[in-house]
Each structure stands twice: as structure tokens, then as C-alpha cells.
N, C-alpha and C. Protein backbone atom coordinates (compact mmCIF):
# COMPACT_ATOMS: atom_id res chain seq x y z
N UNK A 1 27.94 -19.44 27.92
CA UNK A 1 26.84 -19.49 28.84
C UNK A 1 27.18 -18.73 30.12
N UNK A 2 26.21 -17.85 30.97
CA UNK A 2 26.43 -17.44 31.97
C UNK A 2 26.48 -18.82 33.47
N UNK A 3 27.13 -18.58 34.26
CA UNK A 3 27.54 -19.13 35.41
C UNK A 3 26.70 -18.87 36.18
N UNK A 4 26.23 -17.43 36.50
CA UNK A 4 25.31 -17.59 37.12
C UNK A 4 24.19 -16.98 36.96
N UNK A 5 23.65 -16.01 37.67
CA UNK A 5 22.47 -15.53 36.84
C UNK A 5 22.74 -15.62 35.50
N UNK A 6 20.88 -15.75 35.20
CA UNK A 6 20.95 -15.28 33.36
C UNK A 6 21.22 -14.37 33.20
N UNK A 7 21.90 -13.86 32.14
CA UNK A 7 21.58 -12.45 31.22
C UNK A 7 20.12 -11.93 30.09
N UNK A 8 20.42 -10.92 30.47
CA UNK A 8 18.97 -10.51 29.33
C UNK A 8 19.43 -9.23 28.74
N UNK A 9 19.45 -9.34 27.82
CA UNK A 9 19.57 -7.78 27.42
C UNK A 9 18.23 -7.57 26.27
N UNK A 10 17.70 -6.30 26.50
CA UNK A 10 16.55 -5.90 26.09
C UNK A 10 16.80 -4.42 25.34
N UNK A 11 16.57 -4.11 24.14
CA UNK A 11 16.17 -2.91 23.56
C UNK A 11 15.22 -2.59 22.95
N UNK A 12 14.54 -1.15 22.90
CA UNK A 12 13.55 -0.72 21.87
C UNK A 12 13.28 0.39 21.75
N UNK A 13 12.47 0.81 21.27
CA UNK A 13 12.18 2.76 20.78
C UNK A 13 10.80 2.64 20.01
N UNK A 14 10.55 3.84 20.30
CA UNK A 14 9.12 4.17 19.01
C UNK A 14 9.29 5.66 18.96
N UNK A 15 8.48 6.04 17.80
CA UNK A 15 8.73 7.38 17.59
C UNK A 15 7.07 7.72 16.69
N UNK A 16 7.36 8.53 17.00
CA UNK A 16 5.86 9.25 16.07
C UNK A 16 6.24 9.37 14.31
N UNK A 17 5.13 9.47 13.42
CA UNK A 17 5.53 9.29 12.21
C UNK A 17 5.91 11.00 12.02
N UNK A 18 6.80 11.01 10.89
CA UNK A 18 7.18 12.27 9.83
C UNK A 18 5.90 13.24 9.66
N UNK A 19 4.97 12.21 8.88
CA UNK A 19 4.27 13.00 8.05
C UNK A 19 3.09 14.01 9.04
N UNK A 20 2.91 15.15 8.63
CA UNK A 20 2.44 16.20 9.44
C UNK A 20 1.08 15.51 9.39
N UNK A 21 0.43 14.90 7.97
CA UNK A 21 -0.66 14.79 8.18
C UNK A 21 -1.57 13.41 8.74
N UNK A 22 -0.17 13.15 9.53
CA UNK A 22 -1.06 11.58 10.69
C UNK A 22 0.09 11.65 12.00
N UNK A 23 -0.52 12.94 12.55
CA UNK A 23 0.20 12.79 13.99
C UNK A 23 0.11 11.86 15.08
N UNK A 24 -0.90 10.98 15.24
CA UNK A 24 -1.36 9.97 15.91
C UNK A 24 -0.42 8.60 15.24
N UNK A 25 0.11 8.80 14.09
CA UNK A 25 0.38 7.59 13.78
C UNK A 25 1.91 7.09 14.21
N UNK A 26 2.06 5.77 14.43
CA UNK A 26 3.43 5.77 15.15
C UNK A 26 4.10 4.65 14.83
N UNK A 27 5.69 4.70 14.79
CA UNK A 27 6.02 3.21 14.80
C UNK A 27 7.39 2.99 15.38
N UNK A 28 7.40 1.49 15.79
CA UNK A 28 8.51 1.08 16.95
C UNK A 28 9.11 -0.11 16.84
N UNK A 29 10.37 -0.03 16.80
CA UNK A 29 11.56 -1.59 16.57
C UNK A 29 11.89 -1.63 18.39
N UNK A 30 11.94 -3.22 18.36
CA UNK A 30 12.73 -3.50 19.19
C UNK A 30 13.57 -4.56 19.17
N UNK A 31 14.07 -5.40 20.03
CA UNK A 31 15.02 -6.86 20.10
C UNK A 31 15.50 -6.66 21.58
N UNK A 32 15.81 -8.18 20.93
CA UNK A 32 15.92 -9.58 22.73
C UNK A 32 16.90 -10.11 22.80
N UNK A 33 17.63 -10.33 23.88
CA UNK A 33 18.62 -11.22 23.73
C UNK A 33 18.06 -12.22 25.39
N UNK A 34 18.57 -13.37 25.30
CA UNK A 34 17.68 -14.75 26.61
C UNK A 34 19.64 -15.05 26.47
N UNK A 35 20.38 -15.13 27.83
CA UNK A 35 21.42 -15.88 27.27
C UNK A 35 20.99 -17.17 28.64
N UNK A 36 20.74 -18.08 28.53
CA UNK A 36 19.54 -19.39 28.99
C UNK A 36 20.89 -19.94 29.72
N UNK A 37 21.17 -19.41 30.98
CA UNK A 37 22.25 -19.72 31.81
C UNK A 37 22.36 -20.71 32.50
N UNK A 38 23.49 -21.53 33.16
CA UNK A 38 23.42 -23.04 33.31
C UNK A 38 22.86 -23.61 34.42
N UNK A 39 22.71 -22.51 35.18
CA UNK A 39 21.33 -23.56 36.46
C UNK A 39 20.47 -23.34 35.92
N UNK A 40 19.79 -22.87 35.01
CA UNK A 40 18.29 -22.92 33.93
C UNK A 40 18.55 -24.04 33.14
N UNK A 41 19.42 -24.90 32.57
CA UNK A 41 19.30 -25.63 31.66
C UNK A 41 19.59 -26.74 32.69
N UNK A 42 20.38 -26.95 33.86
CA UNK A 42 20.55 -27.91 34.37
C UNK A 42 18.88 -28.05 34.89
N UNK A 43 18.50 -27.44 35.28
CA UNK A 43 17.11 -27.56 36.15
C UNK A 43 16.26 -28.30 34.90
N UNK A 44 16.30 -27.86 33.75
CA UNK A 44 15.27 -28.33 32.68
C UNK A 44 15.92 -29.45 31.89
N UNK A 45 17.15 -29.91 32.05
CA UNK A 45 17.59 -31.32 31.36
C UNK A 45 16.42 -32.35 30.97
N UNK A 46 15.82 -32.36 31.80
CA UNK A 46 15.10 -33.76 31.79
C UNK A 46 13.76 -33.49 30.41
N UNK A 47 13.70 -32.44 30.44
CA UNK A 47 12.74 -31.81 29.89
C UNK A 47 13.33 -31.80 27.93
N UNK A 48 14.26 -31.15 28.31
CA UNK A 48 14.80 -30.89 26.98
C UNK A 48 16.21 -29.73 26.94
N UNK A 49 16.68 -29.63 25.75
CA UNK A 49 17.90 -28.40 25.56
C UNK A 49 17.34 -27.27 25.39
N UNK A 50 18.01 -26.30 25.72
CA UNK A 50 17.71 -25.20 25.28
C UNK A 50 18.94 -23.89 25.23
N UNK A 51 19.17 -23.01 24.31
CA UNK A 51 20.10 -22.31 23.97
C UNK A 51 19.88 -20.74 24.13
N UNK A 52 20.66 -20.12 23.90
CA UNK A 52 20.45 -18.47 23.67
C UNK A 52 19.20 -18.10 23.15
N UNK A 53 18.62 -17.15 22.95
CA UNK A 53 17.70 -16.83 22.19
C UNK A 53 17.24 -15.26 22.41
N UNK A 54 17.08 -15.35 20.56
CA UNK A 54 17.08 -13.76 20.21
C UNK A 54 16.19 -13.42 19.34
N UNK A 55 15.74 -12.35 19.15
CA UNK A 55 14.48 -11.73 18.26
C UNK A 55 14.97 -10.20 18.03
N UNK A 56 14.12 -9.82 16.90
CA UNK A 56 13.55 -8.43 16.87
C UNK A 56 12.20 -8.27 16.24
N UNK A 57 11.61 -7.13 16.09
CA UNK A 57 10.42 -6.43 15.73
C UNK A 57 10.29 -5.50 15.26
N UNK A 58 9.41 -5.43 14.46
CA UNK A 58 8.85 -3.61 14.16
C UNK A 58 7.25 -4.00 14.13
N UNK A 59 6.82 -2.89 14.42
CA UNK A 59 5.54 -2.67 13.82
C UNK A 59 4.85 -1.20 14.05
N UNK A 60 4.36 -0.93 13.37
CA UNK A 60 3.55 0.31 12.73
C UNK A 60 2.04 0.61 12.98
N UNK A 61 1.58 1.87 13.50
CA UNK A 61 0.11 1.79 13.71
C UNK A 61 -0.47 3.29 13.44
N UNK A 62 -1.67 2.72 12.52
CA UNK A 62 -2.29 4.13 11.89
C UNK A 62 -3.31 4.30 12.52
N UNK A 63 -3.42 5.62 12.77
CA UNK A 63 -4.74 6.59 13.25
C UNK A 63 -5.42 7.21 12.58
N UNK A 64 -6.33 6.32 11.66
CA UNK A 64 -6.83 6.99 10.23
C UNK A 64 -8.04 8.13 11.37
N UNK A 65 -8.77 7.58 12.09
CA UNK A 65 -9.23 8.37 13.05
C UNK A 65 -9.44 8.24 14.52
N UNK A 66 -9.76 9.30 15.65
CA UNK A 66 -8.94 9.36 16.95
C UNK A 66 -9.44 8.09 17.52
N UNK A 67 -10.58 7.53 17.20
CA UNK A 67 -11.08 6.37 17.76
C UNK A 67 -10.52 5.02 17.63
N UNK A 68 -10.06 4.71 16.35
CA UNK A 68 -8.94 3.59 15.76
C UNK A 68 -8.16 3.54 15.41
N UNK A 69 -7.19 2.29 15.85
CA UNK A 69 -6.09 2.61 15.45
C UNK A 69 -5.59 0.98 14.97
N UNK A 70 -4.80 0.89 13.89
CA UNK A 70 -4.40 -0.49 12.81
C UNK A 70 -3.41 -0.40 13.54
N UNK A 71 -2.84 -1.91 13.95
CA UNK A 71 -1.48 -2.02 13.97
C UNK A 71 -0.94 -3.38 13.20
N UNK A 72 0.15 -2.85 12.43
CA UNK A 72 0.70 -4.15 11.50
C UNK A 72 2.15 -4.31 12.22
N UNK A 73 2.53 -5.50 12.75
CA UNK A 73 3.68 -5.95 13.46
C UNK A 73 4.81 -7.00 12.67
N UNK A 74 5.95 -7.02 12.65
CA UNK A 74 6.36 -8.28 12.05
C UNK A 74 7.47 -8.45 12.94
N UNK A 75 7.73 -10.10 13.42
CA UNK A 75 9.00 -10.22 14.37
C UNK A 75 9.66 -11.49 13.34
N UNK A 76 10.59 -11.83 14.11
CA UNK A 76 12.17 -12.44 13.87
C UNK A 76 12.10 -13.13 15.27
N UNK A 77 12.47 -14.50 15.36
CA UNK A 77 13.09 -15.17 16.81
C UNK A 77 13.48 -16.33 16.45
N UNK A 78 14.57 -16.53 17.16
CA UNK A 78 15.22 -17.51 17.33
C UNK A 78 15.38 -18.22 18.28
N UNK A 79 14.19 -19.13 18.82
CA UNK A 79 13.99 -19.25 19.87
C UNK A 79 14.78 -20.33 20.77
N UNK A 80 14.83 -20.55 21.86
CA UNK A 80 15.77 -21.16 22.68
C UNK A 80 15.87 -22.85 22.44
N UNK A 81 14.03 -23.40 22.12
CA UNK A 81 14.45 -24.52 22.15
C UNK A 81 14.97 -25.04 20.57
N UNK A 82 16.39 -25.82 20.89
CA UNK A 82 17.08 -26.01 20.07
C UNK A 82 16.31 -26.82 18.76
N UNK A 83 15.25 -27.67 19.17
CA UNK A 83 14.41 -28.35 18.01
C UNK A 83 14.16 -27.53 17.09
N UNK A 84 13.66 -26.10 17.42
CA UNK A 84 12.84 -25.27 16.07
C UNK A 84 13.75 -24.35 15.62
N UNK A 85 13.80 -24.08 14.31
CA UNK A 85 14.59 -23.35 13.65
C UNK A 85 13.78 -22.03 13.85
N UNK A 86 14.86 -20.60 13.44
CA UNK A 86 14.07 -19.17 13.48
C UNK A 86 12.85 -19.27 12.66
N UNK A 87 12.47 -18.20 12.92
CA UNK A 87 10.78 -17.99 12.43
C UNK A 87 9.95 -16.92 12.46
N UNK A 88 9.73 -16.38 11.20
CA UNK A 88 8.67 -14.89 10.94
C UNK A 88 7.66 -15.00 11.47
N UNK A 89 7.14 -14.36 12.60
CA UNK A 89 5.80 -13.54 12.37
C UNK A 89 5.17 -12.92 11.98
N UNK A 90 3.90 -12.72 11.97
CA UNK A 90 3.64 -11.23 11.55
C UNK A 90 1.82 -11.24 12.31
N UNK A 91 1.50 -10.09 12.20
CA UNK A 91 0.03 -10.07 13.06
C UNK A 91 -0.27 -8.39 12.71
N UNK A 92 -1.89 -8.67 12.79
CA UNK A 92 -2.54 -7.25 12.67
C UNK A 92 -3.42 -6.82 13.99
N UNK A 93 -3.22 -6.16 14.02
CA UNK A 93 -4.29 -5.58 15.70
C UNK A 93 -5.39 -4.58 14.95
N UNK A 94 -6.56 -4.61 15.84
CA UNK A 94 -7.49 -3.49 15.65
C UNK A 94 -8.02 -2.86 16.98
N UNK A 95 -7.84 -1.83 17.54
CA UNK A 95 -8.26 -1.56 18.63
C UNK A 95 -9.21 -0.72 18.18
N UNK A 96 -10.52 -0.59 18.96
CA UNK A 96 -11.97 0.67 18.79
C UNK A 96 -12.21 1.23 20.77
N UNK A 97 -11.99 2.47 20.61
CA UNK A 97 -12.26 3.01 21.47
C UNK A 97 -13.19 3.84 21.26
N UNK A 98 -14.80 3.73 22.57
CA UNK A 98 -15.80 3.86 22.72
C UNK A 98 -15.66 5.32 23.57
């Protein structure tokens, strides 16, 4: 555990797809690290435990045309409070621009 401040460490990227014939289309990983440092847990005792916590992601989004665009996401976390075990997400977006 950190002493004093928390730590966070944060990464990610996106990149445009390969294929020549969906230049609009794109996709991007990232991940988390929470290291839940001890004046944060002393402050929340009363409340409950809580530990490290970490994730990652990807998700992908097509531009079948310039107006819309799909996005399919899936994450990973392991979240801090110690009660819940890790756990998949996943989610679809639709954005329409007018």
C-alpha cells in the first residue's frame, strides 16, 4: 500500500483500422491500476475495505457511414471493494450525427 498519496497508473492507445476500405473505423485498448492508499482506507473504515484495483478494455467502432458510428466495448475489473469478485463487461454504443 502507498503511505502516502495514492498511486494511479493509467494506460491506453487507439489506432485507426488496417483495412483501406473503412478509414473512419477505429479501435482502442486501455487499463487501470487504483493502488487505494492508507489515508483512503483509513478515512473509509467505517464504511467498508477496500483494495487495489485494476481493469482493462478494448473496444472497436465502425463507420459503416460518415453519419454513424457502432461501438462494441468489452472491459475486465477488479474492483477495489473487496466483497465483489472481477467482472466482464461489455456494452454497445450508437451515436447519429445530424
Amino acid at each position: 500500500m502507498a503511505t502516502g498519496a495514492d498511486t494511479v497508473a493509467r494506460s491506453a492507445g487507439k489506432a485507426s483500422a488496417s483495412t483501406s476500405g473503412r478509414p473512419l473505423d477505429c479501435f482502442g485498448v486501455g487499463c487501470f491500476f487504483y493502488d487505494v492508499g492508507d489515508s483512503l482506507q483509513d478515512a473509509v473504515a467505517s464504511v467498508g475495505s477496500f483494495k487495489d484495483e485494476q481493469g482493462v478494455e478494448a473496444c472497436y467502432a465502425v463507420v459503416p457511414v460518415p453519419w454513424l458510428r457502432l461501438t462494441a466495448d468489452v472491459q475486465w475489473a477488479n474492483p477495489a471493494n473487496g466483497a465483489n469478485g472481477s467482472t466482464w463487461l461489455g456494452g454497445l454504443r450508437m451515436r447519429v450525427e445530424f
